[in-house]
Protein backbone atom coordinates (compact mmCIF):
# COMPACT_ATOMS: atom_id res chain seq x y z
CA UNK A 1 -25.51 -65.72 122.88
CA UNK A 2 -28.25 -64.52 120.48
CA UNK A 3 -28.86 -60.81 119.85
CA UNK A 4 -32.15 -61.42 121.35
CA UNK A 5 -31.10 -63.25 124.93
CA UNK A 6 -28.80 -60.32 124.65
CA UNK A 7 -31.07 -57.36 124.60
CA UNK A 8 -33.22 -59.50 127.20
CA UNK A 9 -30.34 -59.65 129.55
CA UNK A 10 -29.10 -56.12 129.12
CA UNK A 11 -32.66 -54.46 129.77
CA UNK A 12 -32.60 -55.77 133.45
CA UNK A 13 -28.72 -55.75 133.57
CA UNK A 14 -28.84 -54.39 136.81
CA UNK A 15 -30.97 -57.00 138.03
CA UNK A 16 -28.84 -59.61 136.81
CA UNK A 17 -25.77 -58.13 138.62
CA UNK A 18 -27.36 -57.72 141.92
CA UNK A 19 -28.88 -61.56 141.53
CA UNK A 20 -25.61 -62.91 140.64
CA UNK A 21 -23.79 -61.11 144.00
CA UNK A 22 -25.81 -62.80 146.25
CA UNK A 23 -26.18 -65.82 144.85
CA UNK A 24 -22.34 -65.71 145.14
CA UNK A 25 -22.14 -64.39 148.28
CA UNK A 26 -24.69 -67.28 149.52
CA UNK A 27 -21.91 -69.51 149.27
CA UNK A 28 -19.62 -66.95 150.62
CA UNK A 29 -17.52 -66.39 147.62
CA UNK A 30 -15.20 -63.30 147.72
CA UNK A 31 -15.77 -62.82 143.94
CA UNK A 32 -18.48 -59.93 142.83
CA UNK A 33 -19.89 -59.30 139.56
CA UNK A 34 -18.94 -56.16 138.20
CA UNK A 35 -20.13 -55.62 135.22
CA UNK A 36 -22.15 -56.62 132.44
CA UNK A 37 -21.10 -55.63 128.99
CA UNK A 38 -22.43 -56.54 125.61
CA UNK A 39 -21.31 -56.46 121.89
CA UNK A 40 -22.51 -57.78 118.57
CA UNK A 41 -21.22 -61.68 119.68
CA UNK A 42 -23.20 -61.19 123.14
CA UNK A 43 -23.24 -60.55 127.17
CA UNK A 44 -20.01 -60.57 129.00
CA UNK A 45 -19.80 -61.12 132.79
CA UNK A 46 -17.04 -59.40 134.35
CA UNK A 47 -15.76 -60.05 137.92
CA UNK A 48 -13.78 -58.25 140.63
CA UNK A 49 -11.27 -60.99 140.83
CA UNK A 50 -10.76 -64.73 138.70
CA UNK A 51 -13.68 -66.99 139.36
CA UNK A 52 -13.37 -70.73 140.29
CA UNK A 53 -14.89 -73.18 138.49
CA UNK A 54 -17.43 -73.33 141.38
CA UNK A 55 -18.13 -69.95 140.93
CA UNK A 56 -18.76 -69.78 137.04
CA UNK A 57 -21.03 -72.87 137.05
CA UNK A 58 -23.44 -70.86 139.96
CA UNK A 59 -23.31 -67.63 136.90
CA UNK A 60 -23.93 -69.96 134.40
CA UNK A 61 -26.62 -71.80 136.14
CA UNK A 62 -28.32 -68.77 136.76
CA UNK A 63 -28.31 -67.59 133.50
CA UNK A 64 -29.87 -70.94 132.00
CA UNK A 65 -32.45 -70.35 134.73
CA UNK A 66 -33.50 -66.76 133.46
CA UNK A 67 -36.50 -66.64 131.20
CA UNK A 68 -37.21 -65.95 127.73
CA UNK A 69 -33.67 -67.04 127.30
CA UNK A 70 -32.52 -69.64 124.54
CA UNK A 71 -30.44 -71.73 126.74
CA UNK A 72 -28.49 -73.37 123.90
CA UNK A 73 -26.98 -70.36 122.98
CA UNK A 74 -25.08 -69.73 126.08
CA UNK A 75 -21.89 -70.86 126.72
CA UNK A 76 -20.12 -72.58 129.05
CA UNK A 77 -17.25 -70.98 130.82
C-alpha cells in the first residue's frame, strides 16, 4: 500500500475499525478487528482470532471500496 492510501487510512483509523466489525459481524463472524497498525511498507489489519478466507475477502472488499484509495496497491490476503 502507498504511503499516501496509508496516511488516508490511518487518519480515520478508527472509523475503519468500527466499519470493518460490523460488516463482520453482519455475517455473524466471531472474528473482530483489533487493530490497525502502519509502517513504512503500509496498513496492517490485525484480528482477535485467524480469519477465513470469507472473512478477509469482506476486509479487503471494503478497503477497495474506501475512497481516495489507489486500489492497485492493496493486496490481497
Amino acid at each position: 500500500m502507498s504511503t499516501n492510501n496509508s496516511k488516508e487510512v490511518i487518519s480515520k483509523v478508527n472509523e475503519h475499525i468500527l466499519n470493518i466489525n460490523r460488516l463482520l459481524k453482519g455475517v455473524k463472524s466471531n472474528i473482530s478487528t483489533d487493530y490497525i497498525p502502519s509502517d513504512n511498507k503500509g496498513v496492517f489489519i490485525t484480528t482477535n482470532k485467524i480469519a477465513a478466507p470469507s472473512n478477509l475477502n469482506i476486509v479487503e472488499k471494503y478497503m477497495k471500496d474506501l475512497n481516495n484509495i489507489i486500489t492497485s496497491d492493496i493486496m490481497s490476503p
